[in-house]
Protein backbone atom coordinates (compact mmCIF):
# COMPACT_ATOMS: atom_id res chain seq x y z
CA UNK A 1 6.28 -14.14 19.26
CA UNK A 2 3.13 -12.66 17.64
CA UNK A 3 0.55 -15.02 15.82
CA UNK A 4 1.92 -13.00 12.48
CA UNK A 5 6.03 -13.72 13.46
CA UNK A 6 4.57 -17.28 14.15
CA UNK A 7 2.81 -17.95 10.72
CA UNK A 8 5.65 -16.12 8.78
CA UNK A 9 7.67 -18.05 10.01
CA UNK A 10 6.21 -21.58 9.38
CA UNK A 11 5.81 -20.26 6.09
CA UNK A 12 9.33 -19.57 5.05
CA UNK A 13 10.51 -23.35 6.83
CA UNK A 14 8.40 -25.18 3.77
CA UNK A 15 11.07 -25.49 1.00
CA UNK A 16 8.29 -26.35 -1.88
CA UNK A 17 5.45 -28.26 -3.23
CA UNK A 18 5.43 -31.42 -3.98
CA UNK A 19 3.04 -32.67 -6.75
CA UNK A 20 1.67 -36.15 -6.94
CA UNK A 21 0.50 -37.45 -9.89
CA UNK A 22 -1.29 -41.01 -10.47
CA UNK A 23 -0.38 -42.46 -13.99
CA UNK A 24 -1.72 -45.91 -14.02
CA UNK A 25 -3.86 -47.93 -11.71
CA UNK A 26 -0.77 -49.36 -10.04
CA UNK A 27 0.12 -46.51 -6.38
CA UNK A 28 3.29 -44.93 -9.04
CA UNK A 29 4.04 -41.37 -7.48
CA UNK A 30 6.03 -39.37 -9.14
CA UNK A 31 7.76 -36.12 -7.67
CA UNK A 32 7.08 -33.30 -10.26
CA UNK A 33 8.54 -29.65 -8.73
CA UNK A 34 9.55 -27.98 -5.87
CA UNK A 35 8.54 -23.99 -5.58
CA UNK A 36 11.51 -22.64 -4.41
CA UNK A 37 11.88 -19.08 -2.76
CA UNK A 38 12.71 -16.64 -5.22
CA UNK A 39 16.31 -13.98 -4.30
CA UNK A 40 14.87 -10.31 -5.37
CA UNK A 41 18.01 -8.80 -3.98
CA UNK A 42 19.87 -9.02 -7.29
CA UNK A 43 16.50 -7.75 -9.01
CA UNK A 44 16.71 -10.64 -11.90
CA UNK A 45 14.01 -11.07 -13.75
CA UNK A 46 11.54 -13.81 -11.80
CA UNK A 47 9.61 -16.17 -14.02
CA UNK A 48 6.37 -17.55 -13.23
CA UNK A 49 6.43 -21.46 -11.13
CA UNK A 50 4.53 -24.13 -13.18
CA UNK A 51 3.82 -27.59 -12.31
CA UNK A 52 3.18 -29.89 -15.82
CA UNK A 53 0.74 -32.63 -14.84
CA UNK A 54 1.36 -35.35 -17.82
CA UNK A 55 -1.22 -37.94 -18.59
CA UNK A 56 -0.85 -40.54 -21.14
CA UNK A 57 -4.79 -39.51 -23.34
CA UNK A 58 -4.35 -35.79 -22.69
CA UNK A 59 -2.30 -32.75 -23.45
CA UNK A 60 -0.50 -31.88 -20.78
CA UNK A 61 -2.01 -28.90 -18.40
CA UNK A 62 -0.12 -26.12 -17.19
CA UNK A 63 -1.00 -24.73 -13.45
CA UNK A 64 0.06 -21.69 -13.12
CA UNK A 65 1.70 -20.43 -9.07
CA UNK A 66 1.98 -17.21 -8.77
CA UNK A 67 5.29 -16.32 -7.36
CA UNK A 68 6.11 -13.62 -5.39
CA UNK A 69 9.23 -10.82 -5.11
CA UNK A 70 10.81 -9.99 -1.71
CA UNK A 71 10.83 -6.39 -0.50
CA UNK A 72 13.45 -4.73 -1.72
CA UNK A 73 16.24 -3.16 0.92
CA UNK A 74 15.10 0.18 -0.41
CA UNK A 75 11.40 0.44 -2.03
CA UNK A 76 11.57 3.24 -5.06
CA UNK A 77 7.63 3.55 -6.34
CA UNK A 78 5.67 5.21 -8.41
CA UNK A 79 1.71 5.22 -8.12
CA UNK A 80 -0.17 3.83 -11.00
CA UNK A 81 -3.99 4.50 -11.57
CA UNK A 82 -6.34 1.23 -12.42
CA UNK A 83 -7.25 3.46 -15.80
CA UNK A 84 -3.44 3.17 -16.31
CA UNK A 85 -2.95 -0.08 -15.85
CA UNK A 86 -5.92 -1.27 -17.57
CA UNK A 87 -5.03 0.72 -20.73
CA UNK A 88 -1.84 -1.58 -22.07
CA UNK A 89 -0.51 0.99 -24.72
CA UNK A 90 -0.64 3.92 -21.23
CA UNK A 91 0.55 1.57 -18.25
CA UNK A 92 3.48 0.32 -21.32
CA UNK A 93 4.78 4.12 -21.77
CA UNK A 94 4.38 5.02 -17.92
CA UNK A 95 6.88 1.67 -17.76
CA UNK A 96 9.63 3.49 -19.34
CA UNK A 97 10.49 5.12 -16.34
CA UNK A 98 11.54 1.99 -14.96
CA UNK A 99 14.22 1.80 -17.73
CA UNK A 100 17.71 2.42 -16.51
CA UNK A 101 16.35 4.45 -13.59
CA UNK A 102 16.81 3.62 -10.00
CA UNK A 103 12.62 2.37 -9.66
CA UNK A 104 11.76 -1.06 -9.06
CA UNK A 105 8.21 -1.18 -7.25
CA UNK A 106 5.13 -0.10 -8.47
CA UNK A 107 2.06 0.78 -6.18
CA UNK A 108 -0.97 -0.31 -8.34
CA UNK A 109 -5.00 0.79 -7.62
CA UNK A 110 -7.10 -2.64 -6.53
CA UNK A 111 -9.79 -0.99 -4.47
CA UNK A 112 -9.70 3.20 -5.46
CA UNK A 113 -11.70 5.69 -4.45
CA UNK A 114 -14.82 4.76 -6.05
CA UNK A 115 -15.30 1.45 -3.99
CA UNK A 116 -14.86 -0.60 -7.81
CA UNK A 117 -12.56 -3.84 -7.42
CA UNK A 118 -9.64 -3.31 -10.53
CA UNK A 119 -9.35 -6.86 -10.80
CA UNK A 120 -12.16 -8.19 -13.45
CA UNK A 121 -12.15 -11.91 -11.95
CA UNK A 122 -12.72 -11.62 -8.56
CA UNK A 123 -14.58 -13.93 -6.75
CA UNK A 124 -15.04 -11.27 -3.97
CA UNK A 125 -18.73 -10.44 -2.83
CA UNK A 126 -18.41 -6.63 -4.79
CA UNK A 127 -21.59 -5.02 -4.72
CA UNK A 128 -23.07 -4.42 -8.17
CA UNK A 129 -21.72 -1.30 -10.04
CA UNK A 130 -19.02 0.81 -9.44
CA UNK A 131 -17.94 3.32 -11.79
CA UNK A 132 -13.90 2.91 -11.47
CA UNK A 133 -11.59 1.08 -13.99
CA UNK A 134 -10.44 -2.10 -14.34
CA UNK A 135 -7.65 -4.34 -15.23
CA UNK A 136 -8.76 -6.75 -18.02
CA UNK A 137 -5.35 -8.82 -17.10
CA UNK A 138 -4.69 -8.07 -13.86
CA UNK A 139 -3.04 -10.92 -12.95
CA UNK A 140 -1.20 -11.72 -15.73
CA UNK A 141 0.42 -8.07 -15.99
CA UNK A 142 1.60 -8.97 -12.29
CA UNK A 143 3.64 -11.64 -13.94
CA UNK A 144 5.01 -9.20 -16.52
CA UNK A 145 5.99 -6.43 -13.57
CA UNK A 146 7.67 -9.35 -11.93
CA UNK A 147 9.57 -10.73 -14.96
CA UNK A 148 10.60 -6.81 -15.21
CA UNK A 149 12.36 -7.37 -11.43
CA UNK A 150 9.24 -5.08 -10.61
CA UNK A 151 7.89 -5.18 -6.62
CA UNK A 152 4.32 -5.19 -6.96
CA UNK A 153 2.02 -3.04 -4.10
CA UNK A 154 -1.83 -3.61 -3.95
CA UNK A 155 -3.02 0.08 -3.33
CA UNK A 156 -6.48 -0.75 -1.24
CA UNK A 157 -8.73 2.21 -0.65
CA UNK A 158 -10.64 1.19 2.44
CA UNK A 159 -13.23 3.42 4.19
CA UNK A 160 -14.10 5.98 1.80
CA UNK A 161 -16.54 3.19 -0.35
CA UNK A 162 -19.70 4.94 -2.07
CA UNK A 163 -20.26 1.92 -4.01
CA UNK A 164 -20.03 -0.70 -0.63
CA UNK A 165 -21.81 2.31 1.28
CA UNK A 166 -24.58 2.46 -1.07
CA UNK A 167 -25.50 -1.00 -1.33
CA UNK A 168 -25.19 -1.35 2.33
CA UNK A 169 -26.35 2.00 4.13
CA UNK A 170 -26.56 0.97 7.73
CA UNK A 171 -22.59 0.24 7.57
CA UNK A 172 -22.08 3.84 5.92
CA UNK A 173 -21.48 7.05 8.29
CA UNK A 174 -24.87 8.82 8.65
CA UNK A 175 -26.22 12.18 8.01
CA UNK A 176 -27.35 13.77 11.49
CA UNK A 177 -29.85 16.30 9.48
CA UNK A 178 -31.21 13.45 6.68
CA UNK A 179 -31.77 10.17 8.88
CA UNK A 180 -32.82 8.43 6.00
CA UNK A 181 -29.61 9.68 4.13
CA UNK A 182 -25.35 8.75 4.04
CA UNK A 183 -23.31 11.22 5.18
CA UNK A 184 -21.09 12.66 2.27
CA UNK A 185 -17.71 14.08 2.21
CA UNK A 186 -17.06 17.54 0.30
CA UNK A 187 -16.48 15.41 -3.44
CA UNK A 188 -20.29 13.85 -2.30
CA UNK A 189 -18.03 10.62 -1.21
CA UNK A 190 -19.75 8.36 1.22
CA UNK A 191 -17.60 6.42 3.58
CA UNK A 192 -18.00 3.22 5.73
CA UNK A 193 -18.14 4.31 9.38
CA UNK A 194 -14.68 2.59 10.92
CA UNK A 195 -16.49 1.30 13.55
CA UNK A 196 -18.48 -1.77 11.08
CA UNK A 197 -16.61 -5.08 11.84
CA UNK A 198 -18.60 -6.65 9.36
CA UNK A 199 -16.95 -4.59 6.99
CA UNK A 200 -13.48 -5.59 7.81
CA UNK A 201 -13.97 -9.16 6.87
CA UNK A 202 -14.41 -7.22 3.63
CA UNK A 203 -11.55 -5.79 3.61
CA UNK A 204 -10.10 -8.95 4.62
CA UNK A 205 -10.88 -10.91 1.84
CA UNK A 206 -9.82 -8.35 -0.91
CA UNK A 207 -6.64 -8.45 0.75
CA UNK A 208 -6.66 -12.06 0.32
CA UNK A 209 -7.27 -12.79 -2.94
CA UNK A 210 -4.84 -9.32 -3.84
CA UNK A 211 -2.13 -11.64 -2.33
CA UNK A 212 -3.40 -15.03 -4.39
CA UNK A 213 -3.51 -13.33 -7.59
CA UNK A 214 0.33 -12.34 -7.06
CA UNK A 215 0.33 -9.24 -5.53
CA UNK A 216 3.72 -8.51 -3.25
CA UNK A 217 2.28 -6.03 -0.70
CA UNK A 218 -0.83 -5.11 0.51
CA UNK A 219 -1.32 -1.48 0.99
CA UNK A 220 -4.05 0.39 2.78
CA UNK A 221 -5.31 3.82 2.15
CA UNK A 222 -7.96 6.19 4.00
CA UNK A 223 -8.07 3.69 6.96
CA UNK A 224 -9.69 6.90 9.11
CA UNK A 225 -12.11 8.58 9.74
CA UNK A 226 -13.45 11.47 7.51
CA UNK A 227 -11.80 14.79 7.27
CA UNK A 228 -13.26 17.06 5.20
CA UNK A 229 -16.90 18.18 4.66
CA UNK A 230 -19.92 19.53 7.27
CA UNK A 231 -18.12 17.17 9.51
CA UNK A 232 -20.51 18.38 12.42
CA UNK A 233 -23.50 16.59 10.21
CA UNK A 234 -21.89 12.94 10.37
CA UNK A 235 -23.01 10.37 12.50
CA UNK A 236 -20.66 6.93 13.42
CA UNK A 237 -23.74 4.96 14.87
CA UNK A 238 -20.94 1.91 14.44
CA UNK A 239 -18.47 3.46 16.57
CA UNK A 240 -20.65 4.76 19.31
CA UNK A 241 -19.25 5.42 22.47
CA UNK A 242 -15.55 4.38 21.67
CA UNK A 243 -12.90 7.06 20.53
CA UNK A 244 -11.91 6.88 17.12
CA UNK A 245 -8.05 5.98 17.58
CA UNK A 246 -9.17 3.13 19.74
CA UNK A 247 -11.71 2.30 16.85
CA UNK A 248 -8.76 1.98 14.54
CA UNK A 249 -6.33 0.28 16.58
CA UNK A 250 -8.69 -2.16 16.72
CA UNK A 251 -9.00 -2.76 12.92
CA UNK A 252 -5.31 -2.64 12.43
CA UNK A 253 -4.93 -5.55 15.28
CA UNK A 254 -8.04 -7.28 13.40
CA UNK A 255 -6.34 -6.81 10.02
CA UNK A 256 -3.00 -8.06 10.71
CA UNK A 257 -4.13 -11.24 12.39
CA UNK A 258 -6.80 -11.78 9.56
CA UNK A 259 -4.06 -11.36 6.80
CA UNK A 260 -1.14 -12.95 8.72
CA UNK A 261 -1.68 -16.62 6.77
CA UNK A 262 -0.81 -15.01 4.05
CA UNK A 263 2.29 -13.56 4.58
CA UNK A 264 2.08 -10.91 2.58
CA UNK A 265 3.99 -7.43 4.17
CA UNK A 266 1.29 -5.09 5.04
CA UNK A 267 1.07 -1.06 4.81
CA UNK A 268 -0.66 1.70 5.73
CA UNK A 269 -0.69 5.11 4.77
CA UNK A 270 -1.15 7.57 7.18
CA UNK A 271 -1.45 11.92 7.19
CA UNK A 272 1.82 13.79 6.69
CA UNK A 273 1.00 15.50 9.86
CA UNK A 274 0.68 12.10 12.02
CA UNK A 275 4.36 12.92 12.29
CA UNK A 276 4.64 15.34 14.17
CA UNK A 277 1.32 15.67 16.00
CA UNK A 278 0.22 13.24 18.99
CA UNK A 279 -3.34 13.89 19.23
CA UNK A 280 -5.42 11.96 16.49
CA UNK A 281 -5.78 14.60 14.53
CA UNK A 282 -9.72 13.85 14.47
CA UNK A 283 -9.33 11.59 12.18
CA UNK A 284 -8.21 8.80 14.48
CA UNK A 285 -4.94 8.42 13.41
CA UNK A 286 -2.00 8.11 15.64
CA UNK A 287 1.45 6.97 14.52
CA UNK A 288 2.28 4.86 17.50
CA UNK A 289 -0.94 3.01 16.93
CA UNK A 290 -0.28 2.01 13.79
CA UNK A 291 3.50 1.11 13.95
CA UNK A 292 2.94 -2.06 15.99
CA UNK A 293 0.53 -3.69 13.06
CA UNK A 294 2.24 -2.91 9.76
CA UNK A 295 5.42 -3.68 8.27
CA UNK A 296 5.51 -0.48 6.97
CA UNK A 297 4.03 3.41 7.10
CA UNK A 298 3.73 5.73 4.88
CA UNK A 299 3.13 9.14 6.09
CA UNK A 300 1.65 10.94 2.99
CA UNK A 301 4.33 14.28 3.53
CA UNK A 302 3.33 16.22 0.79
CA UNK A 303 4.94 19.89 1.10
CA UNK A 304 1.49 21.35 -0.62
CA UNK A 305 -0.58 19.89 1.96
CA UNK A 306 0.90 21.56 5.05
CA UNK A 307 -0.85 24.77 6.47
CA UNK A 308 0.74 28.52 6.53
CA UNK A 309 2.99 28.76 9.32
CA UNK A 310 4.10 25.06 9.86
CA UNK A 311 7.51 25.81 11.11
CA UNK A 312 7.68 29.06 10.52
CA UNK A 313 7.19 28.61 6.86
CA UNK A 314 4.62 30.87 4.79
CA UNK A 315 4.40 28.52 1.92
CA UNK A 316 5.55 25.12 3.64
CA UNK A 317 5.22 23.47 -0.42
CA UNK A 318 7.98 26.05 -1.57
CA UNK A 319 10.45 24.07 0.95
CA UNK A 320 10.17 20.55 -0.26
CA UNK A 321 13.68 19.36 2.00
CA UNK A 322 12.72 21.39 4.90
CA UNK A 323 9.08 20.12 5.20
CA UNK A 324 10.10 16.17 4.74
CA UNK A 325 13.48 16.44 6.78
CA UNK A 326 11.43 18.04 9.74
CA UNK A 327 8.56 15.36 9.57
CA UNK A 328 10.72 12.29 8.78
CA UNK A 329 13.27 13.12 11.61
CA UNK A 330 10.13 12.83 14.27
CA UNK A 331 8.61 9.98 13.00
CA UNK A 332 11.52 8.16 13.20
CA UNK A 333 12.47 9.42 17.28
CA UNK A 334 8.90 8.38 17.68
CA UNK A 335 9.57 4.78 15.93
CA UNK A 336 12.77 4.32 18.04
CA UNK A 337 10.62 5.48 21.09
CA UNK A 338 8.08 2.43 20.53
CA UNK A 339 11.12 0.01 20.40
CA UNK A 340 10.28 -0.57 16.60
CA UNK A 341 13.24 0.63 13.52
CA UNK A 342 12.83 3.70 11.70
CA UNK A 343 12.78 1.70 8.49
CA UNK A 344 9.84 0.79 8.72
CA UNK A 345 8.68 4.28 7.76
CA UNK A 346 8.52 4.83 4.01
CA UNK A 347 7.11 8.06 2.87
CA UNK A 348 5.11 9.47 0.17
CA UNK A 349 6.31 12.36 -1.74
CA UNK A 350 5.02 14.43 -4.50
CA UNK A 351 5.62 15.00 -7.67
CA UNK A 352 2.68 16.96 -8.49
CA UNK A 353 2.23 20.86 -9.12
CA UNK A 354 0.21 22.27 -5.91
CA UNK A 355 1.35 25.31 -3.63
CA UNK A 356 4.66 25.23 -6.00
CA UNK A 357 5.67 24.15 -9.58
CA UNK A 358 7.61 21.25 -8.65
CA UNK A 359 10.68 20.67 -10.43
CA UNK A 360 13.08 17.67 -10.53
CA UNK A 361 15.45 19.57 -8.28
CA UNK A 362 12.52 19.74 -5.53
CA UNK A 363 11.14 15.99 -6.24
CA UNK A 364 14.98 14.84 -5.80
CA UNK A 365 15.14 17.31 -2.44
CA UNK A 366 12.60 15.31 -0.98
CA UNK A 367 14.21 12.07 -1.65
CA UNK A 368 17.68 13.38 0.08
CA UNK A 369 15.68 14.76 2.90
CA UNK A 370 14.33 11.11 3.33
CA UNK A 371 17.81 9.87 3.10
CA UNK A 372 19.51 12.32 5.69
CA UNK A 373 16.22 10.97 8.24
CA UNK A 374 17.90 8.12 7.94
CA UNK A 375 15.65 6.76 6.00
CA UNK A 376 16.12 4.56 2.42
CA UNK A 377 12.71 3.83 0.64
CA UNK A 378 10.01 6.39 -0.91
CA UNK A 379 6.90 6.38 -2.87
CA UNK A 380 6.00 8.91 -5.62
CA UNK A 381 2.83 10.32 -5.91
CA UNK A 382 0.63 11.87 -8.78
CA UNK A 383 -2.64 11.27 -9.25
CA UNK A 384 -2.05 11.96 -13.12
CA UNK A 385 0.62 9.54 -13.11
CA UNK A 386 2.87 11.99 -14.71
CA UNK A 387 6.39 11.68 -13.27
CA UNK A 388 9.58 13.24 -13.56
CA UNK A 389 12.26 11.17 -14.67
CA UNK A 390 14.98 14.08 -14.54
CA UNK A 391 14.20 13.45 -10.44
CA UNK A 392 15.05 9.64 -10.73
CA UNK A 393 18.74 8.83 -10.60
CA UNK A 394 20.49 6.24 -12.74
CA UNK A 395 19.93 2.31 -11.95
CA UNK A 396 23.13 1.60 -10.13
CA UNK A 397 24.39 4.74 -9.27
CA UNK A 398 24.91 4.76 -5.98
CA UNK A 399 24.63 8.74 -4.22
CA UNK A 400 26.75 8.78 -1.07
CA UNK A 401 24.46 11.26 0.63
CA UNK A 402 22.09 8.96 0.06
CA UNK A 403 23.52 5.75 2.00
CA UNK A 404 24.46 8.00 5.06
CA UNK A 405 22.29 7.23 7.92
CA UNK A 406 21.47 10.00 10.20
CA UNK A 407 21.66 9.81 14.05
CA UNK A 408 18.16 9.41 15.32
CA UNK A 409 17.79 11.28 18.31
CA UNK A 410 15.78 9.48 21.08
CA UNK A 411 14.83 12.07 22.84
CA UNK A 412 10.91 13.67 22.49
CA UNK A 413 10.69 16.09 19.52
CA UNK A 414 9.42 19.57 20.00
């Protein structure tokens, strides 16, 4: 049993908290509530666990638990900005797509690309600055998504950081031709070399407090190396002389044992093509690295982002179900392959215009292509946050094609 397994489950055997209160000078303890776990799979509306400490010369004060909502069997997301969500009268309208359609998670920007925490009250060490948005009420719009039924994901940006790179440039990947400068990706984005353990415990405790505040999920983003940009300029003086999947296996073993008291189901999202290739695409990642540390992946199988001639396809964003079938089928041999289940995998898919004008029809052919994988749970993605709710089916109609579970093949994919 893994230290995680083990601390999960100690967690689930405590059936509540028990709160003692001391009324008088005479030892009179009084029971007041017991937290019990909360039942998402019925997706009722989940209220908010107080415990009402009376005292005979004061008002009584209301402590506030925050609760959280299992993973649903089948995770349906959309991807909301921290501009979104910090803007009630935008993040209220983008809600209407959970109305009567067959949504219920949300995948909501903590850390973004900018480095800037959303969450106003942290008591993280955040560098000065930062030039993202931020959620006013973070915390308390976490208890309205959850009294909406609404699975809550922490979206957390991790080593693309100009603002932690800035205020701490020897952690920051270097510029071979500028000693004195950062290294900077083609949008002039600095990132935190992988290979800077003191950054981690960063990491760490965002993740930690994400999970306090009442988040459900914790998901991580860009945990790789850079990809883009005079690539042949950048220097990883932190992860000199190791090779950079070995560099992030070792953060994903160091972030699942950091994060494992809290019990929160972790996630990482990963390149479309990590899929279907098995060298680390130079970015470090490798899908049979990752699979052992995270309850779930999320290969980022955008149609639009797959080169000319991937599978014999011109235009790979013009075939929305042939690109997602193809990739979702091998990652899930290769999940069976490292003894782990294919449902683990839950992919992003767009719902943007790139390569293609996407329509409903080819948002919803991604979904079934997920489905015939044997897969049951996507994420949406647009950066805009504009989605199409023509793709989303009805809440509570079942599609048949969509409960059929494919065969999963166990033998190597070509």
């Amino acid at each position: 049993m893994s230290m995680r397994d083990y601390v999960r489950n100690m967690a689930s055997a405590r059936t509540g908290i028990r709160v003692i209160v001391v009324v008088s000078s005479v030892a009179l303890i009084l029971t007041i509530a017991w937290v019990v776990p909360i039942d998402h799979i019925s997706y009722s509306p989940v209220s908010v666990t107080s415990a009402v400490i009376e005292n005979a010369s004061t008002t009584p004060e209301v402590v506030a638990v925050p609760t959280h909502i299992e993973t649903p069997d089948a995770v349906k997301a959309v991807y909301m900005t921290a501009c979104i969500g910090g803007t009630p009268s935008l993040r209220t309208k983008m809600l209407t797509l959970f109305d009567g359609t067959e949504l219920n998670s949300l995948v909501l920007d903590l850390k973004d690309y900018t480095g800037t925490i959303s969450y106003r009250g942290t008591k993280v060490a955040v560098p000065a600055g930062g030039y993202g948005c931020r959620i006013a009420d973070l915390p308390e719009f976490i208890t309205e998504l959850h009294a909406r039924g609404i699975y809550v994901i922490a979206r957390i940006t991790v080593f693309q950081d100009p603002l932690y790179a800035a205020h701490n440039p020897t952690l920051a990947v270097q510029s071979l031709s500028n000693p004195s400068g950062i290294w900077k990706d083609k949008n002039k984005l600095a990132f935190i070399d992988p290979g800077a353990s003191e950054y981690w415990d960063y990491i760490v405790s965002i993740g930690k407090e994400a999970y306090e505040i009442g988040f459900d999920e914790l998901n991580f983003d860009y945990i790789r190396f850079p990809s883009d940009g005079n690539l042949a300029d950048a220097s990883f003086a932190q992860s000199v002389g190791r090779k950079k999947r070995e560099v992030l296996r070792d953060f994903f073993a160091y972030l699942d044992l950091a994060l494992a008291s809290t019990s929160a189901p972790l996630s990482a999202d990963l390149f479309g093509l990590t899929t279907s290739a098995y060298d680390d695409l130079g970015i470090g990642q490798v899908l049979e690295d990752a699979l052992p540390y995270f309850d779930y992946i999320a290969p980022m199988v955008y149609p639009s982002h797959y080169a000319k001639g991937f599978n014999g396809m011109a235009k790979p964003a013009e075939y929305p179900y042939e690109v997602v079938r193809s990739s979702m089928d091998h990652a899930a041999r290769r999940a069976v392959l490292a003894s782990t289940t294919p449902l683990k995998l839950r992919p992003w898919l767009q719902d943007f215009n790139l390569g293609a004008i996407y329509t409903p029809e080819m948002v919803r052919a991604q979904m079934q292509a997920t489905y015939d994988a044997g897969l049951t749970s996507w994420m949406l993605w647009n950066a805009a946050n504009r989605y199409q709710r023509e793709a989303l089916a009805e809440k509570g109609v079942i599609d048949v094609k969509s409960v059929e579970t494919a065969v999963v093949s166990t033998t190597t994919p070509q």
